[in-house]
PDB file of N, CA and C in Angstrom:
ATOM      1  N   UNK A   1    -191.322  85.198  73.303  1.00  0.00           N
ATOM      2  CA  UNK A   1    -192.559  85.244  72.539  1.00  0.00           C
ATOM      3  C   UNK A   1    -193.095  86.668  72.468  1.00  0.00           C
ATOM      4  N   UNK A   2    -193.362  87.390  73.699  1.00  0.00           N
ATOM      5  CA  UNK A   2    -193.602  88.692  73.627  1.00  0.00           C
ATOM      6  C   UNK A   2    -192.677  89.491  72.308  1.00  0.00           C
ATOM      7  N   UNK A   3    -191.320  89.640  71.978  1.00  0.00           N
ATOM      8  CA  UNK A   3    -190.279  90.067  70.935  1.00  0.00           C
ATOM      9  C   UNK A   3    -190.998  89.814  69.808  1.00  0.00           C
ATOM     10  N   UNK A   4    -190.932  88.579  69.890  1.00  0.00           N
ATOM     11  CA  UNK A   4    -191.638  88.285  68.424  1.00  0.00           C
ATOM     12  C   UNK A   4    -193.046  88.492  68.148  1.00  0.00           C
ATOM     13  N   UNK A   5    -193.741  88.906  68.832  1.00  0.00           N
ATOM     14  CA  UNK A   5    -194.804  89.281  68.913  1.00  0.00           C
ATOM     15  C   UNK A   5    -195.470  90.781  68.413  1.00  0.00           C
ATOM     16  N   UNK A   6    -194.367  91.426  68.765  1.00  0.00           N
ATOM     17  CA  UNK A   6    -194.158  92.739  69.322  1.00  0.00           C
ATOM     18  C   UNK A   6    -193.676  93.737  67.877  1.00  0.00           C
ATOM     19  N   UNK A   7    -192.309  92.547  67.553  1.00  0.00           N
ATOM     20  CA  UNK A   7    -191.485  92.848  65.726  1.00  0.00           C
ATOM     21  C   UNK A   7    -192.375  92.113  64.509  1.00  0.00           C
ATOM     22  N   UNK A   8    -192.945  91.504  64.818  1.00  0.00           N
ATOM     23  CA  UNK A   8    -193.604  90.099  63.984  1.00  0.00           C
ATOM     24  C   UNK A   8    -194.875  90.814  62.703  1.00  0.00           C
ATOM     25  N   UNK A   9    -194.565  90.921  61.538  1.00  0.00           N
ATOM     26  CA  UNK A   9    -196.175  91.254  60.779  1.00  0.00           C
ATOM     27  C   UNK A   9    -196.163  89.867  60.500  1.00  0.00           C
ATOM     28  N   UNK A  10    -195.793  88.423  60.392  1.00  0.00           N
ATOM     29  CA  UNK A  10    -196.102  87.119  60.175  1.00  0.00           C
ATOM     30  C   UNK A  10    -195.294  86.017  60.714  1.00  0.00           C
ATOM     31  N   UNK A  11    -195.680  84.933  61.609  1.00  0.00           N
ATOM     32  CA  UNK A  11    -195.281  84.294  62.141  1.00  0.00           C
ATOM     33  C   UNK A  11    -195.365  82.670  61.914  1.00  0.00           C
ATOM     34  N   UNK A  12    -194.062  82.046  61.061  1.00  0.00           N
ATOM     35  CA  UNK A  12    -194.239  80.971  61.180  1.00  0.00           C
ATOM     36  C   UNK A  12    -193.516  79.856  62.073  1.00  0.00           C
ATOM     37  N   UNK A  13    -194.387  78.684  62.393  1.00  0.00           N
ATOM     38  CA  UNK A  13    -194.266  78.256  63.555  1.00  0.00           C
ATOM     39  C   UNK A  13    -193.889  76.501  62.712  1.00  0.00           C
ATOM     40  N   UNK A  14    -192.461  76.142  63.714  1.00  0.00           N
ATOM     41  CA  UNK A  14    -192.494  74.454  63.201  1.00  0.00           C
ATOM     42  C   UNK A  14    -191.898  74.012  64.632  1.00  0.00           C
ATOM     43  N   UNK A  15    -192.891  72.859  64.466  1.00  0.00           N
ATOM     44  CA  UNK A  15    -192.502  71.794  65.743  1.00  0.00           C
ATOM     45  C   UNK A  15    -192.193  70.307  64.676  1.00  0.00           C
ATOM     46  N   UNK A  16    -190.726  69.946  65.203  1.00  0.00           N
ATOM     47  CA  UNK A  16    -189.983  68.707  64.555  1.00  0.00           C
ATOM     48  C   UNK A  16    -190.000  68.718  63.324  1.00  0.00           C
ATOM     49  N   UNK A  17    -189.573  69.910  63.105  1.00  0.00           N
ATOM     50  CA  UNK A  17    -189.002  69.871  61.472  1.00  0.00           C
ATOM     51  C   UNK A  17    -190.016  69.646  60.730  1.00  0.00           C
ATOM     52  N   UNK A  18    -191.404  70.785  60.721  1.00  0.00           N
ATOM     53  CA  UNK A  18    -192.411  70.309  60.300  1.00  0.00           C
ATOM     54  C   UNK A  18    -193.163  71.569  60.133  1.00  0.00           C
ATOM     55  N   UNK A  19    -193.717  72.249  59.145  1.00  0.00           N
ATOM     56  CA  UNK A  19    -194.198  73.666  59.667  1.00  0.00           C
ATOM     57  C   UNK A  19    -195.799  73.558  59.862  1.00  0.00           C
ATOM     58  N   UNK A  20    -195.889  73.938  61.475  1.00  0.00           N
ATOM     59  CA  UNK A  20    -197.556  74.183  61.431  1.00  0.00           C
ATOM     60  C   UNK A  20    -198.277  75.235  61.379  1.00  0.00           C
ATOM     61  N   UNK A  21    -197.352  75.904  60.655  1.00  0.00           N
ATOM     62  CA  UNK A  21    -198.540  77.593  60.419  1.00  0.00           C
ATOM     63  C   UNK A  21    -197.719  78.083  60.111  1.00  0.00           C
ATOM     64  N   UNK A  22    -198.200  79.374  59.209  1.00  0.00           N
ATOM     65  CA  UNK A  22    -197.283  80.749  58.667  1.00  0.00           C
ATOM     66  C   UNK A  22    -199.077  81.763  58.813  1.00  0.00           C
ATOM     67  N   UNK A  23    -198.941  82.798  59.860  1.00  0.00           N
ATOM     68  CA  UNK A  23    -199.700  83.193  60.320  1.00  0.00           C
ATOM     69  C   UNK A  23    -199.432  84.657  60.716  1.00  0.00           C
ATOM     70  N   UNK A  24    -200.422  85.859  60.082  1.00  0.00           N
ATOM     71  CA  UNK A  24    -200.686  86.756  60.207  1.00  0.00           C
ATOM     72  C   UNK A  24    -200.859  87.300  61.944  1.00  0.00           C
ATOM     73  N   UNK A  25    -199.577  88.257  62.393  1.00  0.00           N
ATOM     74  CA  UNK A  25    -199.779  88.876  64.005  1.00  0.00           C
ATOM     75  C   UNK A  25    -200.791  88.828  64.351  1.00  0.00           C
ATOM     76  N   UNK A  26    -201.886  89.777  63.321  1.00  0.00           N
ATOM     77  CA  UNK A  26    -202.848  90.404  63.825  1.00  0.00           C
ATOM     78  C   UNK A  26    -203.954  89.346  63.647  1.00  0.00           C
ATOM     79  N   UNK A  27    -204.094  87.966  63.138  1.00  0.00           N
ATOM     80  CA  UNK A  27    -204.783  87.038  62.913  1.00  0.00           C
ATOM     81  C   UNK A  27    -205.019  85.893  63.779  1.00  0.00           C
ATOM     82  N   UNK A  28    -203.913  86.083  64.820  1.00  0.00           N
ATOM     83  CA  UNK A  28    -203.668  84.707  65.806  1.00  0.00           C
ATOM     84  C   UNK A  28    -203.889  85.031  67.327  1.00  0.00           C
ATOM     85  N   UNK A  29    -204.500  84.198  67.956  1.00  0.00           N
ATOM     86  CA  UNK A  29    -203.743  84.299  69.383  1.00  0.00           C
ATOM     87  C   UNK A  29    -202.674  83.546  70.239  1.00  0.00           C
ATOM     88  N   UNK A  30    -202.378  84.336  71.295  1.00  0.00           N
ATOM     89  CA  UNK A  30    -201.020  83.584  72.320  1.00  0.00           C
ATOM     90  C   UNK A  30    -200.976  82.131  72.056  1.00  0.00           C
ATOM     91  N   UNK A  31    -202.633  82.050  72.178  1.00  0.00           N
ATOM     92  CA  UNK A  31    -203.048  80.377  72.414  1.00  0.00           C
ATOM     93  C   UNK A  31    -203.197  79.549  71.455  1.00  0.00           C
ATOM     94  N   UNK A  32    -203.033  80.167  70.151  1.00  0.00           N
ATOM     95  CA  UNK A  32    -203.434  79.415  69.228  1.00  0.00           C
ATOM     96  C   UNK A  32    -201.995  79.101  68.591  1.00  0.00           C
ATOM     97  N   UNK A  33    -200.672  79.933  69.109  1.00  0.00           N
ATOM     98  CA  UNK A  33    -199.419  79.932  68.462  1.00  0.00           C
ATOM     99  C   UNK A  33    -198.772  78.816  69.553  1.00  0.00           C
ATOM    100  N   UNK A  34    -199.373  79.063  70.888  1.00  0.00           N
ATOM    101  CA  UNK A  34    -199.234  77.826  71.778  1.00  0.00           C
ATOM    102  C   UNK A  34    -199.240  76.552  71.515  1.00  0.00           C
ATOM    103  N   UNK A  35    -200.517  76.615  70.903  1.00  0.00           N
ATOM    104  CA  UNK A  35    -201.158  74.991  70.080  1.00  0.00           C
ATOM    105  C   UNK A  35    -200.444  74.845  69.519  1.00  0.00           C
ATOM    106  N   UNK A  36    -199.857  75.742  68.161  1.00  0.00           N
ATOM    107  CA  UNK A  36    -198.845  75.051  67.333  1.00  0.00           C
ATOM    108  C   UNK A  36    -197.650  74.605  67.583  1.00  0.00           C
ATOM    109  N   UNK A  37    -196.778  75.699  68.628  1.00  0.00           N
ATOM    110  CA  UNK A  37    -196.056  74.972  69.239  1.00  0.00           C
ATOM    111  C   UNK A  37    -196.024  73.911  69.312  1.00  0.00           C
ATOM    112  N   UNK A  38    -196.845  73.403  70.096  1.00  0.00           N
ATOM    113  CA  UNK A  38    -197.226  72.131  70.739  1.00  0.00           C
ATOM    114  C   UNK A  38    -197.425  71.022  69.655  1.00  0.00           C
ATOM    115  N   UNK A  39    -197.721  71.579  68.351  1.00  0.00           N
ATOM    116  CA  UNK A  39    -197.770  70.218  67.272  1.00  0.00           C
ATOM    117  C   UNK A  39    -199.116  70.070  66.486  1.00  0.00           C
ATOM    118  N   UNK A  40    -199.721  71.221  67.312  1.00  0.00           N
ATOM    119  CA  UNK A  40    -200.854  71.281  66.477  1.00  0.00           C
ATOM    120  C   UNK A  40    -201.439  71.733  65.286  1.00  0.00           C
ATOM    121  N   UNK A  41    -201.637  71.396  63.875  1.00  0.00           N
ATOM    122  CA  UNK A  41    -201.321  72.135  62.744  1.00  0.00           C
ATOM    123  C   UNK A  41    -202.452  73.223  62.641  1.00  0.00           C
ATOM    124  N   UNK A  42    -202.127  74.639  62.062  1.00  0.00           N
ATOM    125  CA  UNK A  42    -202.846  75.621  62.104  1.00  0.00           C
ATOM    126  C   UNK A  42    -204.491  75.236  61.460  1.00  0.00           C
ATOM    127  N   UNK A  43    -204.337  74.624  60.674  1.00  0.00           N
ATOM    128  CA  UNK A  43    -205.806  74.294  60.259  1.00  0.00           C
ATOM    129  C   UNK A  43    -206.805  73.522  61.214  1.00  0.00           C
ATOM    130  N   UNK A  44    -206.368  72.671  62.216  1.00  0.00           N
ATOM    131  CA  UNK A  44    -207.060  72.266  62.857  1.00  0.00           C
ATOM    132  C   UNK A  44    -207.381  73.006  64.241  1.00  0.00           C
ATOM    133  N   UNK A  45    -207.074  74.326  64.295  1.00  0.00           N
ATOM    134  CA  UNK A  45    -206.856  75.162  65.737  1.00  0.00           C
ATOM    135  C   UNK A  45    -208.555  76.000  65.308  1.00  0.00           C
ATOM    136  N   UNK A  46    -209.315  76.229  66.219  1.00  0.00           N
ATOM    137  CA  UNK A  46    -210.409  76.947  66.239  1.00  0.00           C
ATOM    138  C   UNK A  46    -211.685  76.104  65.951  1.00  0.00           C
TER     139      UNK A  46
END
């Protein structure tokens, strides 16, 4: 995560074949890319 973090100007994130965010580096946090991980879709984070 740090790598991609680090190379990343946009980061999109899918849990089960499903995308929950396409999200700006400088727009997100650890925790909020965590959430999505986790299944949580970007619109409902914050």
């Amino acid at each position: 995560l740090d790598e991609i973090l680090s190379l990343a100007d946009r980061i999109a994130v899918i849990y089960e074949g499903k995308i929950m965010g396409v999200v700006k580096r400088n727009e997100v946090s650890v925790g909020e890319l965590g959430m999505m991980m986790g299944g949580v879709h970007k619109d409902k984070i914050k």
